[in-house]
Protein backbone atom coordinates (compact mmCIF):
# COMPACT_ATOMS: atom_id res chain seq x y z
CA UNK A 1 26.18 -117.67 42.54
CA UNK A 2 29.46 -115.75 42.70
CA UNK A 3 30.86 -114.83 39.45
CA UNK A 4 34.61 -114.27 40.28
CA UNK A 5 36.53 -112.75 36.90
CA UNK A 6 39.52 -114.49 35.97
CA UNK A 7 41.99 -114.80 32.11
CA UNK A 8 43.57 -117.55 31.86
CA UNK A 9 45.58 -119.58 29.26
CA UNK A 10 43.70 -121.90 27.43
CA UNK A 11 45.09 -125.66 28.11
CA UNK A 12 44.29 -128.88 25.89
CA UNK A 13 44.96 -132.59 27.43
CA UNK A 14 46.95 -135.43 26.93
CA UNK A 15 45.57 -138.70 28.10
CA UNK A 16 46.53 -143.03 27.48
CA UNK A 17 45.30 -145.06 24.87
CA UNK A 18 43.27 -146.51 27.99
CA UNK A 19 41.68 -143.40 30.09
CA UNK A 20 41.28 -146.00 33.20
CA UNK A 21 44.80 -147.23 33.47
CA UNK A 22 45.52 -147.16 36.98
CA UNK A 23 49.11 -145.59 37.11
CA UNK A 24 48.01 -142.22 36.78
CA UNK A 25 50.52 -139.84 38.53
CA UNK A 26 49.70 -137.41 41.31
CA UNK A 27 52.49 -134.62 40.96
CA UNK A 28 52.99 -130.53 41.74
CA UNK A 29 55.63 -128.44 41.15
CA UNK A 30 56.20 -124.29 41.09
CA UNK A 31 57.24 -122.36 37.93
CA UNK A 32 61.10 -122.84 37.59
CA UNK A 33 62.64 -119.42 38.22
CA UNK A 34 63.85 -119.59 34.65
CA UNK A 35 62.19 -120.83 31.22
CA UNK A 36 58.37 -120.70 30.83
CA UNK A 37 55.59 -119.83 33.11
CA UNK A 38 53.02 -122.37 34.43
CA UNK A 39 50.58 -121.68 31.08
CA UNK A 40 53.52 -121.17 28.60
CA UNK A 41 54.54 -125.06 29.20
CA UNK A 42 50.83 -126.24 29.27
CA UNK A 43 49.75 -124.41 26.21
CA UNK A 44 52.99 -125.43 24.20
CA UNK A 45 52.52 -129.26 25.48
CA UNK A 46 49.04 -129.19 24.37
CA UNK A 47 48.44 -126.88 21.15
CA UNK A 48 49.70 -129.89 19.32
CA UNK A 49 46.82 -132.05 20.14
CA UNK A 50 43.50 -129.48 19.04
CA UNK A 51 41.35 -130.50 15.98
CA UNK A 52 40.67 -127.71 13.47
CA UNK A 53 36.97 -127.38 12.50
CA UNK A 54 36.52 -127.42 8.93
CA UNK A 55 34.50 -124.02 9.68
CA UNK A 56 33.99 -121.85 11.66
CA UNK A 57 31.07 -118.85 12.33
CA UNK A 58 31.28 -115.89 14.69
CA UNK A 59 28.85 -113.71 15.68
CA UNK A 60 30.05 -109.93 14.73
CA UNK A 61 25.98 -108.70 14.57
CA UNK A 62 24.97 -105.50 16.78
CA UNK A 63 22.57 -107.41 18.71
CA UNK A 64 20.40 -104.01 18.49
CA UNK A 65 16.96 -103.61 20.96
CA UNK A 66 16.11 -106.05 22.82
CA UNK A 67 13.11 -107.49 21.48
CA UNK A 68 11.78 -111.29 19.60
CA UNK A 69 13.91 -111.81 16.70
CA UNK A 70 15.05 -114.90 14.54
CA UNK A 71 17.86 -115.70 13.36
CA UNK A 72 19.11 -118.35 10.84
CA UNK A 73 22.81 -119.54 10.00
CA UNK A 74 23.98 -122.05 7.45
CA UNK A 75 27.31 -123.68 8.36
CA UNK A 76 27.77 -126.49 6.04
CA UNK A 77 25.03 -128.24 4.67
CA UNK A 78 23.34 -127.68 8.36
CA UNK A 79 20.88 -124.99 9.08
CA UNK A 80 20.89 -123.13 12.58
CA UNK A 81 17.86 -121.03 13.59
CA UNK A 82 18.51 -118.77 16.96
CA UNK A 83 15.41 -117.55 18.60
CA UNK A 84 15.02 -115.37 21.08
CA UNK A 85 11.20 -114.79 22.91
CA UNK A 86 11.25 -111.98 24.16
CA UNK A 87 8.26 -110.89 27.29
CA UNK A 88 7.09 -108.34 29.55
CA UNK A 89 9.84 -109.00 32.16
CA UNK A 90 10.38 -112.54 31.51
CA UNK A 91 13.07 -113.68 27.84
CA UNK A 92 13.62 -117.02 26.39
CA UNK A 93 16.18 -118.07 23.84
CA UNK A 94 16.36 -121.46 22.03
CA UNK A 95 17.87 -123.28 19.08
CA UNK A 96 17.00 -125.46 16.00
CA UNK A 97 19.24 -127.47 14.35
CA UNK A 98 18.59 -129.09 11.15
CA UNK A 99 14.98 -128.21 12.17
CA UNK A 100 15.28 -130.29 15.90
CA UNK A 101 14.08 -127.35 18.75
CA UNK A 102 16.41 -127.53 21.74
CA UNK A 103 14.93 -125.86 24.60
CA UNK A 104 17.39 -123.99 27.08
CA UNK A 105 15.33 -123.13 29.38
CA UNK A 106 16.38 -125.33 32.71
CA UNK A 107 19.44 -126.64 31.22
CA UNK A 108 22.75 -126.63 33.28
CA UNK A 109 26.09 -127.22 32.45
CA UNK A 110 27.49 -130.91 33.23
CA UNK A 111 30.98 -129.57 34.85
CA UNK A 112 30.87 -127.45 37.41
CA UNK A 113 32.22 -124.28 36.66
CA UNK A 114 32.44 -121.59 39.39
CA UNK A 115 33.72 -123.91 42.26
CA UNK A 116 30.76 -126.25 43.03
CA UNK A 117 28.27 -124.61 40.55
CA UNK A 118 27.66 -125.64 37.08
CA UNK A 119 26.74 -122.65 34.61
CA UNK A 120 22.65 -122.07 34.04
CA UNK A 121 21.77 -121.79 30.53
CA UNK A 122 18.67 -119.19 31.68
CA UNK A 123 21.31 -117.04 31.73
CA UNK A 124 22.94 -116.86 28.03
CA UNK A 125 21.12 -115.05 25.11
CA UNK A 126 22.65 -114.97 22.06
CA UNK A 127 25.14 -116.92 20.35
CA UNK A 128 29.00 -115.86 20.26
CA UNK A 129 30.42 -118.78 17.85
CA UNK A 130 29.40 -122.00 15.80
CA UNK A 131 32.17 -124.63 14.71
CA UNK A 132 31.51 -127.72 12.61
CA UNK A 133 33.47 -130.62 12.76
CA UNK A 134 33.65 -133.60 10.34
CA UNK A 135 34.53 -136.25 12.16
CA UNK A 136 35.03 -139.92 11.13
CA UNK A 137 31.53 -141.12 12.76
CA UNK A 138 29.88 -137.91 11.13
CA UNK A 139 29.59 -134.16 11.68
CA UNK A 140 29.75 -132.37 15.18
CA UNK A 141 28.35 -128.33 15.83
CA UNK A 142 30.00 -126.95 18.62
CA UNK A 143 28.29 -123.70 19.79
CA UNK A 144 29.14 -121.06 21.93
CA UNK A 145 26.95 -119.40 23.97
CA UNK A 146 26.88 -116.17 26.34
CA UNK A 147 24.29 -113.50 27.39
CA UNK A 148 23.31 -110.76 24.93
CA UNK A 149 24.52 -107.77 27.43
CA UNK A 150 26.89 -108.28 30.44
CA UNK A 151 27.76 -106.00 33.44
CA UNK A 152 30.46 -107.13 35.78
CA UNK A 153 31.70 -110.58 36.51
CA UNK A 154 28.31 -111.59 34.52
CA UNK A 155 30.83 -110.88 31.29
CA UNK A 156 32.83 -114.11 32.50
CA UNK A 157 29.95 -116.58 31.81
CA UNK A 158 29.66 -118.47 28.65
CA UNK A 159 28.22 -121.73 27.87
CA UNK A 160 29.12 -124.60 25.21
CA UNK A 161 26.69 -126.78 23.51
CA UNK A 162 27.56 -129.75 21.57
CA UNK A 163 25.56 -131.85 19.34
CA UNK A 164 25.60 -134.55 17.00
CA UNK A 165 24.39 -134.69 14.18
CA UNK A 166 24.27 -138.56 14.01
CA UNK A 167 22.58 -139.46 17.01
CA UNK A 168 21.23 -136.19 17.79
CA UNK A 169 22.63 -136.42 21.46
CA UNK A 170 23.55 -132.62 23.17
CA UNK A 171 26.82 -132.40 25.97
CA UNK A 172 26.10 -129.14 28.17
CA UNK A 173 28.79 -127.70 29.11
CA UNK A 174 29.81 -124.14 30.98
CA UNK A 175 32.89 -121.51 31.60
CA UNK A 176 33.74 -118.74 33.68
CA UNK A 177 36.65 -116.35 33.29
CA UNK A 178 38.75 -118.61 31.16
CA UNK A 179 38.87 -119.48 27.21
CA UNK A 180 35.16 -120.05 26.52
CA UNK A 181 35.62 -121.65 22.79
CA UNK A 182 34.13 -125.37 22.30
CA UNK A 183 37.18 -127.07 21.42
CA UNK A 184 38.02 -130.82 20.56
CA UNK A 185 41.10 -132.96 21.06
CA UNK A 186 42.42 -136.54 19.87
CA UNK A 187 44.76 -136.53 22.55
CA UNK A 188 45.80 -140.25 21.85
CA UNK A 189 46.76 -142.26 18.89
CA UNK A 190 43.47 -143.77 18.83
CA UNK A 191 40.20 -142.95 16.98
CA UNK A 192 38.68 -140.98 20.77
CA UNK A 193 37.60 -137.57 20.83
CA UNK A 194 38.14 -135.03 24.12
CA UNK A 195 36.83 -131.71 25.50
CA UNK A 196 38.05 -130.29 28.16
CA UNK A 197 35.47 -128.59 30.92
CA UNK A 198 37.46 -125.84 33.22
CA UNK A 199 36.42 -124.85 36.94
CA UNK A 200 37.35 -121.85 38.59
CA UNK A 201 37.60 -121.59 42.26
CA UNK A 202 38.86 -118.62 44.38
CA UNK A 203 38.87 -114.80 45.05
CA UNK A 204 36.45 -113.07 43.06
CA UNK A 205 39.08 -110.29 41.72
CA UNK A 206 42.24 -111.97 42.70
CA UNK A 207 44.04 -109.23 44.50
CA UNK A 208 44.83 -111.11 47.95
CA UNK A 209 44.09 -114.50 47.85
CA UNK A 210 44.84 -117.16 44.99
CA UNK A 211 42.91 -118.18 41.67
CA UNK A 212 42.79 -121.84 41.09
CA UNK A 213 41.98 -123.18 37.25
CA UNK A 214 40.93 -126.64 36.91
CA UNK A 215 40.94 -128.66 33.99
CA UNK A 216 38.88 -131.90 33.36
CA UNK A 217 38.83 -134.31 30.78
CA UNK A 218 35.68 -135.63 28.83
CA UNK A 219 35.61 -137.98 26.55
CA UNK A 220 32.71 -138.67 23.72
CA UNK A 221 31.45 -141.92 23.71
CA UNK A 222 29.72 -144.11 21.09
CA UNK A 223 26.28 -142.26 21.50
CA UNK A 224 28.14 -138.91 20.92
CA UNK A 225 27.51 -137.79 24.40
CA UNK A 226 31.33 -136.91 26.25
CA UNK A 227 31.41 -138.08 29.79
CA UNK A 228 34.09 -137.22 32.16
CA UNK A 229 37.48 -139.57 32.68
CA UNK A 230 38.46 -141.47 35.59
CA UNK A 231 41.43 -143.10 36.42
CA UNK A 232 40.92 -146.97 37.84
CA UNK A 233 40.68 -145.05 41.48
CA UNK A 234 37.55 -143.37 40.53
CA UNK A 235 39.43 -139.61 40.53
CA UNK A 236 38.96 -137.48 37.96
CA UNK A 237 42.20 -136.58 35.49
CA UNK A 238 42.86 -132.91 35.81
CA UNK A 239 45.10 -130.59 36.06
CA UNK A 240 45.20 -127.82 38.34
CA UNK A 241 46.87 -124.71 38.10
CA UNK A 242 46.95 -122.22 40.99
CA UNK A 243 47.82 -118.30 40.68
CA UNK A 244 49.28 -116.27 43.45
CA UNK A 245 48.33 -112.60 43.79
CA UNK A 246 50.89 -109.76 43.54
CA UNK A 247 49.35 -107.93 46.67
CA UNK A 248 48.94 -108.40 49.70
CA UNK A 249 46.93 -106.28 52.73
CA UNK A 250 49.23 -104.32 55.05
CA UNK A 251 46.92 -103.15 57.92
CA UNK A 252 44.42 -101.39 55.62
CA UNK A 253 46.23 -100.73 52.87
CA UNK A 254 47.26 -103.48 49.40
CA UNK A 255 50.43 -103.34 48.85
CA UNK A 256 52.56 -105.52 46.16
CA UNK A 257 54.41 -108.59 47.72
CA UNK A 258 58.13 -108.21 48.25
CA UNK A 259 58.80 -111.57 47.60
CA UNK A 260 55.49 -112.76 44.45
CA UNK A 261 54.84 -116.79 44.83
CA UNK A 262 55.08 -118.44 41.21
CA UNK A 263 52.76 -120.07 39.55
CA UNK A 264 51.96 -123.83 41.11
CA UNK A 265 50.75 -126.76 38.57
CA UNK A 266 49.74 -129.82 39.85
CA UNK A 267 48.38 -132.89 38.11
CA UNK A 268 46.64 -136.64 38.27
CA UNK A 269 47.85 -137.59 34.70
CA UNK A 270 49.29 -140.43 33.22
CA UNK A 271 52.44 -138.30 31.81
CA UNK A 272 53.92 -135.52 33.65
CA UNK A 273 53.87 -132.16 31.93
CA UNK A 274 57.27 -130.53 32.13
């Protein structure tokens, strides 16, 4: 799996009262010369639409050596054990949750994160961030998850769990090089709920070629899973935005561009994002 590195903006999503409605638009458009850049108008559109968690955890322990060890945090009136098994040559980390073990081990995320490939939870070991929210059907943890020590593009990778408490049903998802936060939306006037899963796709480092951020839309449904949108074409809602290097290769040498491309956004979305 290549782990290309990549900071981006992070980007919430609007979407209709009726995620199917067949009229969703298929624009693009480059960053106006003036006014604000391809994630300035995004992020401002969007900002608006985030729930705030009625609390939130982070991490801030040295994780110390690397050996078994338990952990438990109270966020609340739900208890969170982290537990990391720790072998010879071989480490396993799960997670209890109001005293329900959730395995990792051969879990992948649902989106695909690094162009076709979804994120392998093997891979993280320790827990970064916990957020509760109280919704109107009950309470939802969102965790954040990464690996204990990273070297390289391995420090993009970070995986999301969320669970409900209700019905006790779990929504893998993964990142790479962008915001890595679980974060929920009510992007409509309704009583839905939204996450929003990101792919990246591109050059590893981003010198010469382009860096393309995709954003897709999932919804939770009654069982408290969240499933990805569609519009009545069967396409996925996204939005894509694409980032042009600075430099370019002059015989053997990189060089900066004379003449840098801006920023291009393009989107299949029922409103167009100005």
């Amino acid at each position: 799996m290549k782990w290309p590195l990549l900071i981006v903006s992070v980007l919430a999503f609007a979407l209709p009262s009726e995620p199917h409605t067949p009229n969703a638009a298929i624009t693009s458009q480059l960053t106006p010369i003036c006014g604000p850049s391809v994630s300035e108008r995004i992020r401002n559109y969007f900002d608006g639409k985030e729930i705030r968690p009625s609390q939130i955890i982070n991490n801030t322990d040295d994780p110390g050596s690397w050996k078994s060890s338990s952990e438990t945090i109270k966020i609340g009136t739900h208890t969170i054990r982290w537990i990391n098994k720790v072998r010879k040559l071989t480490s396993e980390s799960l997670l209890q949750i109001d005293g329900e073990l959730i395995v990792l081990k051969d879990k992948h995320s649902v989106n695909q994160a690094d162009g076709d490939t979804p994120i392998d939870f093997d891979v993280v070991s320790e827990w970064d961030q916990i957020k509760l929210y109280k919704l109107s059907e009950g309470d939802v943890i969102g965790l954040t998850l990464r690996p204990r020590m990273c070297t390289g593009l391995m420090c993009g990778v970070a995986a999301q769990l969320i669970y409900d408490v209700r019905t006790k049903q779990k929504t893998y998802l993964g990142t790479f090089g962008s915001d890595y936060e679980t974060r929920l939306f009510r992007i409509t006037n309704d009583n839905d709920y939204y996450y929003v899963a990101k792919n990246f796709d591109g050059d590893p480092h981003g010198v010469t070629s382009p860096q393309v951020v995709t954003y897709e839309l999932y919804k939770r449904e009654p069982s408290g899973r969240f499933i990805v949108q569609r519009n009545a074409a069967g396409e996925k809602f996204y939005i894509k935005h694409t980032i042009f290097p600075d430099l370019e290769f002059k015989g053997d040498e990189v060089v900066p561009k004379k003449e840098p491309s801006p920023d291009k956004l393009e989107q299949n979305w029922i409103t167009k994002i100005d």
